[in-house]
Each structure stands twice: as C-alpha cells, then as structure tokens.
PDB file of N, CA and C in Angstrom:
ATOM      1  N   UNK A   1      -1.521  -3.832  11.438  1.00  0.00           N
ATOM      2  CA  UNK A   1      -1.165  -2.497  10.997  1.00  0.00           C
ATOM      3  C   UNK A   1      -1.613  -2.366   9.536  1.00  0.00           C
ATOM      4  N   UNK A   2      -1.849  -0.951   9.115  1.00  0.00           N
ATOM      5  CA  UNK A   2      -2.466  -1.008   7.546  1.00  0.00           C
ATOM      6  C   UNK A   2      -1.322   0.125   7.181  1.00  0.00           C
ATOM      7  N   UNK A   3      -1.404  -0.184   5.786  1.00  0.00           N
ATOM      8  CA  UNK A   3      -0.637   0.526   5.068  1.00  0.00           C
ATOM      9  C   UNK A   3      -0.213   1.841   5.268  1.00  0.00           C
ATOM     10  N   UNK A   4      -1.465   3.202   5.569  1.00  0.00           N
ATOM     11  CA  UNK A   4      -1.618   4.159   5.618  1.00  0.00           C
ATOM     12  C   UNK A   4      -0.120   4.971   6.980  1.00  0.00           C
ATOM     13  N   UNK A   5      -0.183   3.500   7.704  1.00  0.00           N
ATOM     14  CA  UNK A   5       1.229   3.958   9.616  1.00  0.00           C
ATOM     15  C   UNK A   5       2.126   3.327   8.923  1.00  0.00           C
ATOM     16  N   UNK A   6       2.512   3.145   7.449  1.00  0.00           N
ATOM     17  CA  UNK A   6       4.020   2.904   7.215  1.00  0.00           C
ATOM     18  C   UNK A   6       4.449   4.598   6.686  1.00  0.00           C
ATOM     19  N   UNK A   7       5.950   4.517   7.752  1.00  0.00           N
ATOM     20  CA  UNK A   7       6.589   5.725   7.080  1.00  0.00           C
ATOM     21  C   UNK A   7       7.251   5.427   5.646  1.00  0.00           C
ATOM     22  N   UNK A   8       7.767   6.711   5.369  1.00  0.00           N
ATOM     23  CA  UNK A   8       8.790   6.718   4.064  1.00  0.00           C
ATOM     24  C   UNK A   8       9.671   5.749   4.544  1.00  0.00           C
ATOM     25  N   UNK A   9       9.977   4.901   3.317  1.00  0.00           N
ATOM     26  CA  UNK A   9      10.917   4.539   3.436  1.00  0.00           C
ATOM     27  C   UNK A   9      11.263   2.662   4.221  1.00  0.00           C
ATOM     28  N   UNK A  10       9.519   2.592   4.704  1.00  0.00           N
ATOM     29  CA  UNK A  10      10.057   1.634   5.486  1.00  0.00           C
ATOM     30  C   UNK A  10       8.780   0.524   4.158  1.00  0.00           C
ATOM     31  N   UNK A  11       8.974  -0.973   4.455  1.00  0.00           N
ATOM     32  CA  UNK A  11       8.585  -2.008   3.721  1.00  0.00           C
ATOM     33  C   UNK A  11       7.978  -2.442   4.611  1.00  0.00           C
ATOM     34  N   UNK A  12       6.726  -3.546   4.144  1.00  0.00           N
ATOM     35  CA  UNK A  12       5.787  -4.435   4.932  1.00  0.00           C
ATOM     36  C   UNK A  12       5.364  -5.575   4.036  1.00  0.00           C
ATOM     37  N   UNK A  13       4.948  -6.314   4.301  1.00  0.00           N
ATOM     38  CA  UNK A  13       4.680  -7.590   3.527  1.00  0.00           C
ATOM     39  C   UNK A  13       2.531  -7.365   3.899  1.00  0.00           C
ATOM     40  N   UNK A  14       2.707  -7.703   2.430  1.00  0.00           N
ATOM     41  CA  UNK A  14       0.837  -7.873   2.158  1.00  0.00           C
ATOM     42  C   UNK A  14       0.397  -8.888   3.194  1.00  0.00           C
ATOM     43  N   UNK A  15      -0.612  -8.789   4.062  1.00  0.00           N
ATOM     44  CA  UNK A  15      -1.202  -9.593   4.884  1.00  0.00           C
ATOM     45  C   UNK A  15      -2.692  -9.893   4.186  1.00  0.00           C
ATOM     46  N   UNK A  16      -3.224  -8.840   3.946  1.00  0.00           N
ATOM     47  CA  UNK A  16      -4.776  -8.873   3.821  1.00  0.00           C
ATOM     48  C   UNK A  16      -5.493  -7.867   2.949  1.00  0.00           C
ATOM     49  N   UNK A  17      -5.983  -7.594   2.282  1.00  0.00           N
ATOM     50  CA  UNK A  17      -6.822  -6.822   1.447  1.00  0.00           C
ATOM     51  C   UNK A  17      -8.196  -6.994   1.914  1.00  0.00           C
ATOM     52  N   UNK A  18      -8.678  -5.525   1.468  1.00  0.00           N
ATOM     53  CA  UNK A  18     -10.275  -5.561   1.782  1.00  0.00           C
ATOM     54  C   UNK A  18     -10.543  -5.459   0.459  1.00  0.00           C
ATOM     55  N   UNK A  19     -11.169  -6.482  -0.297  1.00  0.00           N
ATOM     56  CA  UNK A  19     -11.607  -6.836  -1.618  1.00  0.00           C
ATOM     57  C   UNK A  19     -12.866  -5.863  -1.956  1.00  0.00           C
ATOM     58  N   UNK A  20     -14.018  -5.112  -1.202  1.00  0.00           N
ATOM     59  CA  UNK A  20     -15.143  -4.896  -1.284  1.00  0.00           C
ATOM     60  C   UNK A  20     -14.242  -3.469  -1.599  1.00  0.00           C
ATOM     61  N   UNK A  21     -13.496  -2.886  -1.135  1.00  0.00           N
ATOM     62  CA  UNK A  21     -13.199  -1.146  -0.694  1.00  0.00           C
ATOM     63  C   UNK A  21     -11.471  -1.183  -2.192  1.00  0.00           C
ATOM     64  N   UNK A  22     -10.851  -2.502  -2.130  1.00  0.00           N
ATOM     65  CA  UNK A  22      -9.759  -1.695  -3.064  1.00  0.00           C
ATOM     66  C   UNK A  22     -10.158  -2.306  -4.642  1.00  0.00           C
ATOM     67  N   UNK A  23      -9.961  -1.298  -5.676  1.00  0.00           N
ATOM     68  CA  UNK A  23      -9.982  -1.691  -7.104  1.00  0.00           C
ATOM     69  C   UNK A  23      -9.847  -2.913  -7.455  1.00  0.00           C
ATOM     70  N   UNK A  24     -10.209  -3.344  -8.250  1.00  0.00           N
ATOM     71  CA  UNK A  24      -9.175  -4.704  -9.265  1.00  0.00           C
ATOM     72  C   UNK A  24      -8.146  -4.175  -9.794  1.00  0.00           C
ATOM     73  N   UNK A  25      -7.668  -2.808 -10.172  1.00  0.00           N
ATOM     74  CA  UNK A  25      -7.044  -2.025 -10.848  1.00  0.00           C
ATOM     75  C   UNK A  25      -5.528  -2.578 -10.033  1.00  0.00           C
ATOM     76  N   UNK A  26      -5.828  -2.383  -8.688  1.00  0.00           N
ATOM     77  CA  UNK A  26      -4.727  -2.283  -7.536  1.00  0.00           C
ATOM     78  C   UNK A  26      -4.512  -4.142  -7.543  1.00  0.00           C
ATOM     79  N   UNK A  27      -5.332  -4.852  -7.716  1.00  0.00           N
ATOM     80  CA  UNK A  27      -5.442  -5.750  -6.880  1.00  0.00           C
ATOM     81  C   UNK A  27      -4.237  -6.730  -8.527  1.00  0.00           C
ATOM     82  N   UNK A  28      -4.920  -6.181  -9.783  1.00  0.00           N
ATOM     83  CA  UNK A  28      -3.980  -6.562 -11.087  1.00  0.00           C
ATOM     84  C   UNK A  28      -2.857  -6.504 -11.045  1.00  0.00           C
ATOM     85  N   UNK A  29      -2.392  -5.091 -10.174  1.00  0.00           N
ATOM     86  CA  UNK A  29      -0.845  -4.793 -10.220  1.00  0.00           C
ATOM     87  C   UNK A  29      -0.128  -5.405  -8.957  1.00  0.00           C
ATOM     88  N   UNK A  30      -0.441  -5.889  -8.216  1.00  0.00           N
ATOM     89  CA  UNK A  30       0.342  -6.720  -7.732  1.00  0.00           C
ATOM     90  C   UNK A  30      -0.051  -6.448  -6.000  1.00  0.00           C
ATOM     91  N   UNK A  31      -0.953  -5.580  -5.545  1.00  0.00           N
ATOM     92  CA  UNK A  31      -1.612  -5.579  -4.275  1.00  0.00           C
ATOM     93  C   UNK A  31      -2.113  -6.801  -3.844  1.00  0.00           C
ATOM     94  N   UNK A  32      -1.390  -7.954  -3.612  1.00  0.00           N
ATOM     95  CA  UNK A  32      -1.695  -9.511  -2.997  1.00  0.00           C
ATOM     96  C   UNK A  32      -1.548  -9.326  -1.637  1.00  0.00           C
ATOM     97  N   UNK A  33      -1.837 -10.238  -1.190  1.00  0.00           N
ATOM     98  CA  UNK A  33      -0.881 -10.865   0.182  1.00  0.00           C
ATOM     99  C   UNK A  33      -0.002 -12.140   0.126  1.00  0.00           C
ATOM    100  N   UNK A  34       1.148 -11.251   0.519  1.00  0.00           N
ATOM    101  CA  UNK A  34       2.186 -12.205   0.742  1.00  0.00           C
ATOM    102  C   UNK A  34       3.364 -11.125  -0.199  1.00  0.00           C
ATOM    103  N   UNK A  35       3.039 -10.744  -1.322  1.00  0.00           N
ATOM    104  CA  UNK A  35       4.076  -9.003  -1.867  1.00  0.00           C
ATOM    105  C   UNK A  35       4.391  -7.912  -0.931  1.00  0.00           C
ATOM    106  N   UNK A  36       5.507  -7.671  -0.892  1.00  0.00           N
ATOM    107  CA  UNK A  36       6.244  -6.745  -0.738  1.00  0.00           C
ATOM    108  C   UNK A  36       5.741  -5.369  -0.885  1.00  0.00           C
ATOM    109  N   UNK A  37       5.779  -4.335  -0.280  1.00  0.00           N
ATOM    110  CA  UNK A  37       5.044  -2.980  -0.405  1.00  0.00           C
ATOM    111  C   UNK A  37       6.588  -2.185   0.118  1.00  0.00           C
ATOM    112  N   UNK A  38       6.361  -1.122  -0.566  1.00  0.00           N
ATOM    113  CA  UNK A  38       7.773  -0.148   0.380  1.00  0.00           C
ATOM    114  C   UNK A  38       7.122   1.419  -0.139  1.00  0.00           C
ATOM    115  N   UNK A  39       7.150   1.939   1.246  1.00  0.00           N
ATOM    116  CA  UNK A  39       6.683   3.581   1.056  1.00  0.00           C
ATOM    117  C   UNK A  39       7.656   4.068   0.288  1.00  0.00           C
ATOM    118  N   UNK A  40       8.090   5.146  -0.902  1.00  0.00           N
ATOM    119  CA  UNK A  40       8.638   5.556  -1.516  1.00  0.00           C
ATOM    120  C   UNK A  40       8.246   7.195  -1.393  1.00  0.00           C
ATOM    121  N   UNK A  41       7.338   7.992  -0.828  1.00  0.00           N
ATOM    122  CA  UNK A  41       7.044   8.905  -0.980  1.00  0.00           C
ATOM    123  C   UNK A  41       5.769   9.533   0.014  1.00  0.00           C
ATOM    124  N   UNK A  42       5.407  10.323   0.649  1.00  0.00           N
ATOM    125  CA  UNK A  42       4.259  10.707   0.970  1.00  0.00           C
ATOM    126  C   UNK A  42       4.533  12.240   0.671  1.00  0.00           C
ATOM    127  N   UNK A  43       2.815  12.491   0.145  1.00  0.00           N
ATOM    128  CA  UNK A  43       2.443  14.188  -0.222  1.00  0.00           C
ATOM    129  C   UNK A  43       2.722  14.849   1.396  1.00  0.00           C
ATOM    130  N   UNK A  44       2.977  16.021   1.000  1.00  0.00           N
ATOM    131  CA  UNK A  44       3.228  16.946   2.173  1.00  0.00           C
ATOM    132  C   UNK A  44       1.991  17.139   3.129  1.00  0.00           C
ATOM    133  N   UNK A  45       0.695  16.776   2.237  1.00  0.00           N
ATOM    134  CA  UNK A  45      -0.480  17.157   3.556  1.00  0.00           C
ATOM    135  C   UNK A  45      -1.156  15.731   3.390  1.00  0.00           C
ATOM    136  N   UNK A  46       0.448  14.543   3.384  1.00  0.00           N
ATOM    137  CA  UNK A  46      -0.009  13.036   4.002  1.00  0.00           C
ATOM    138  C   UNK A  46      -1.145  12.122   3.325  1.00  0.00           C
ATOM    139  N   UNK A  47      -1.165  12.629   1.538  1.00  0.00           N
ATOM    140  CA  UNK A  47      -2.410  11.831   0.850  1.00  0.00           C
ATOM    141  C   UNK A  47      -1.897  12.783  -0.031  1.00  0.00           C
ATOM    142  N   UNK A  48      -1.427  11.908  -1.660  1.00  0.00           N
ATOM    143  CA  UNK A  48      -1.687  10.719  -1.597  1.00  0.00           C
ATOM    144  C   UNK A  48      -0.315   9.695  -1.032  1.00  0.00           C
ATOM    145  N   UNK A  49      -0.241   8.472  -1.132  1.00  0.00           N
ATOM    146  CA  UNK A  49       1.215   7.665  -0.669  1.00  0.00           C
ATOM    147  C   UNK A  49       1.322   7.273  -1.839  1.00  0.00           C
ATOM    148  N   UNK A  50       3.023   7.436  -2.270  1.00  0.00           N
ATOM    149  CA  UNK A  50       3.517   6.878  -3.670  1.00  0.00           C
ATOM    150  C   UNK A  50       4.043   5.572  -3.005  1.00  0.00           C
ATOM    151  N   UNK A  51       3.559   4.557  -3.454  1.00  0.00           N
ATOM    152  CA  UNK A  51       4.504   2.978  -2.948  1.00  0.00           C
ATOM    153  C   UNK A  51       4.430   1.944  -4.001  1.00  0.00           C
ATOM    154  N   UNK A  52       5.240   1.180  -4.174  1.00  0.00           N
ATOM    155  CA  UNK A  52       6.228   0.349  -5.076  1.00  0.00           C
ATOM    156  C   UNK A  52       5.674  -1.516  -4.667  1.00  0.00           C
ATOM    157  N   UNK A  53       5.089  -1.869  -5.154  1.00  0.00           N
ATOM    158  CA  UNK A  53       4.809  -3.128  -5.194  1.00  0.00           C
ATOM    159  C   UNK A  53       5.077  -3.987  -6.691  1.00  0.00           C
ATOM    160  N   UNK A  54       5.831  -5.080  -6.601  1.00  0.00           N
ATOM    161  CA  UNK A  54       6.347  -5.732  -7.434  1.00  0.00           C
ATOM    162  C   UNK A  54       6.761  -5.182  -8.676  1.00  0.00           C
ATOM    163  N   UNK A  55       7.580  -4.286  -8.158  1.00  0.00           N
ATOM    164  CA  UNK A  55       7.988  -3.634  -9.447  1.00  0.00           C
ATOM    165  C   UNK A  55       7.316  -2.303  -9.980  1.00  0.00           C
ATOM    166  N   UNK A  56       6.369  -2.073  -9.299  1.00  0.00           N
ATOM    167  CA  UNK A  56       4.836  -1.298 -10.141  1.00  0.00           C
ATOM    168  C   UNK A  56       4.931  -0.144  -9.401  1.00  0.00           C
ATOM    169  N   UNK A  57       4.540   1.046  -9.770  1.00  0.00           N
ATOM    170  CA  UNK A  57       4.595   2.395  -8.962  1.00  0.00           C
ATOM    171  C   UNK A  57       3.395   3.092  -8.692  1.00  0.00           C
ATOM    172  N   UNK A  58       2.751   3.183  -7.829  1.00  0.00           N
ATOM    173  CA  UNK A  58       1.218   3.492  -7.588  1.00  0.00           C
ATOM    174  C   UNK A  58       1.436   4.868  -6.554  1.00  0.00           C
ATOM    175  N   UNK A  59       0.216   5.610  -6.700  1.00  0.00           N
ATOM    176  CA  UNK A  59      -0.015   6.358  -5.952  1.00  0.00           C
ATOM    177  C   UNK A  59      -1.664   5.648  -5.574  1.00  0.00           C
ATOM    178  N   UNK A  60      -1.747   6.116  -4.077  1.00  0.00           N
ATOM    179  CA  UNK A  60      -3.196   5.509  -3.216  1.00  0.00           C
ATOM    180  C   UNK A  60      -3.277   6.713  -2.462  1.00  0.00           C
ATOM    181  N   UNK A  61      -4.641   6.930  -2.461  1.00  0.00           N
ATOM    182  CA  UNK A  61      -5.113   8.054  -1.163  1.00  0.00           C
ATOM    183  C   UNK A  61      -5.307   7.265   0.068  1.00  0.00           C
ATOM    184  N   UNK A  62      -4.975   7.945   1.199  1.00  0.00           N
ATOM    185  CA  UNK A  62      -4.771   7.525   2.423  1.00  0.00           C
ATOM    186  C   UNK A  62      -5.815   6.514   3.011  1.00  0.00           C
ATOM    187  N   UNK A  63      -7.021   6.963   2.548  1.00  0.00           N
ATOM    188  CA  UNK A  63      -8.410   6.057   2.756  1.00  0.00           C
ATOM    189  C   UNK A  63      -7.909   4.727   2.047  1.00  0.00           C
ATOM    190  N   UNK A  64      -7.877   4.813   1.497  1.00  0.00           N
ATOM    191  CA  UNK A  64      -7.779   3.183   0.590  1.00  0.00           C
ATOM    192  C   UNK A  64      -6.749   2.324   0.895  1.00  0.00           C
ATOM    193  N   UNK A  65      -5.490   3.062   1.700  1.00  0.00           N
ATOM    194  CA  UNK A  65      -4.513   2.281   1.932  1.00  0.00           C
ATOM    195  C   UNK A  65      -4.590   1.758   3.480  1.00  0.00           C
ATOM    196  N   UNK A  66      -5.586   2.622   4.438  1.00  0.00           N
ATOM    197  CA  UNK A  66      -6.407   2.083   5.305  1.00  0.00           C
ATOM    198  C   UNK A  66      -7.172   0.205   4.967  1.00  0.00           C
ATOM    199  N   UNK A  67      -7.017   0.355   3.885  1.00  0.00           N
ATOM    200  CA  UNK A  67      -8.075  -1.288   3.487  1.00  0.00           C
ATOM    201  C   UNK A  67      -7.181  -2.014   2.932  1.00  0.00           C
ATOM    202  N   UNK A  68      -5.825  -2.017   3.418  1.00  0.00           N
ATOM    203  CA  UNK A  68      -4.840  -3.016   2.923  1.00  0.00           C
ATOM    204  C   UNK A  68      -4.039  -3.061   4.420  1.00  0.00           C
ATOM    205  N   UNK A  69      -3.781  -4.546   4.895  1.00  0.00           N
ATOM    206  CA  UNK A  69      -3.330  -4.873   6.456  1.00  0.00           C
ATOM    207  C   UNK A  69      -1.792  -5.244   5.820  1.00  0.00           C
ATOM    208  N   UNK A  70      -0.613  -4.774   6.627  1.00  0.00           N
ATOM    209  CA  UNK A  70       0.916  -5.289   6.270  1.00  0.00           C
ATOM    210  C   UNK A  70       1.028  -5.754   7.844  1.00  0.00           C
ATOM    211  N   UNK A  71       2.612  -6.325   7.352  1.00  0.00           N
ATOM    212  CA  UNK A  71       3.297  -6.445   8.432  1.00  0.00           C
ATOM    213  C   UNK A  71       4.749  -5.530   8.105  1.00  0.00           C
ATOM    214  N   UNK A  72       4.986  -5.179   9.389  1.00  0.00           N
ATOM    215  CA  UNK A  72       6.433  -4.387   8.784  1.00  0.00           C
ATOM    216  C   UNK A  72       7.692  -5.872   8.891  1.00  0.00           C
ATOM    217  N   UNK A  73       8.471  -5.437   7.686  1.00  0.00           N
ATOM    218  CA  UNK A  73       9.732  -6.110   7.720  1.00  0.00           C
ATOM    219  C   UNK A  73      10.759  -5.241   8.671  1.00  0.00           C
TER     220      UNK A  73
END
C-alpha cells in the first residue's frame, strides 16, 4: 500500500521509498523506512496530504506520496 490510500487519521510504518521520484528535502526530515507516518489532514479536492513524520509536519502532493510504500498499523 502507498501512502496516497491512507485515510485521515490513520498511521503506517515506512516500508520503502522511491529514491529516484522523492526529494532529499523529504528524505532529511525523516521520510525513512521503518518511521512512523500518520495522515493529519487531506485538501478537500484530495492533494495536497498534510502528514506528521517524526515529529515534522509536511505537506506532499498526492503523486509523490504514491512513491512512498507503508504498512498500516
């Protein structure tokens, strides 16, 4: 499952990153595998997703969160 099919509200644990498609920007703040992710927010027309990794508060457009694999907790 990738980031983009978590609802509000629910958490997944980092499995996998696509290194070629997400920033270093993302990857600095704490986008690992094996961290904690929790949806905190989605825009009303579903892009961008506000979510919370180690502390850190990011917004990602829906494409990009496509290139990060979780597992749900």
């Amino acid at each position: 499952m990738t980031l983009n099919f978590l609802k509000k509200s629910q958490k997944g644990t980092i499995v996998s990153i696509n290194v070629d498609h997400v920033p270093l920007k993302l990857i600095e703040m704490g986008c690992l595998p094996g961290n904690i992710v929790e949806v905190l927010q989605i825009a009303p027309l579903l892009d961008p997703i506000y979510i919370k990794v180690n502390d850190s508060f990011l917004s990602i457009r829906k494409d990009l969160a496509k290139e990060i694999e979780v597992e749900l907790i």
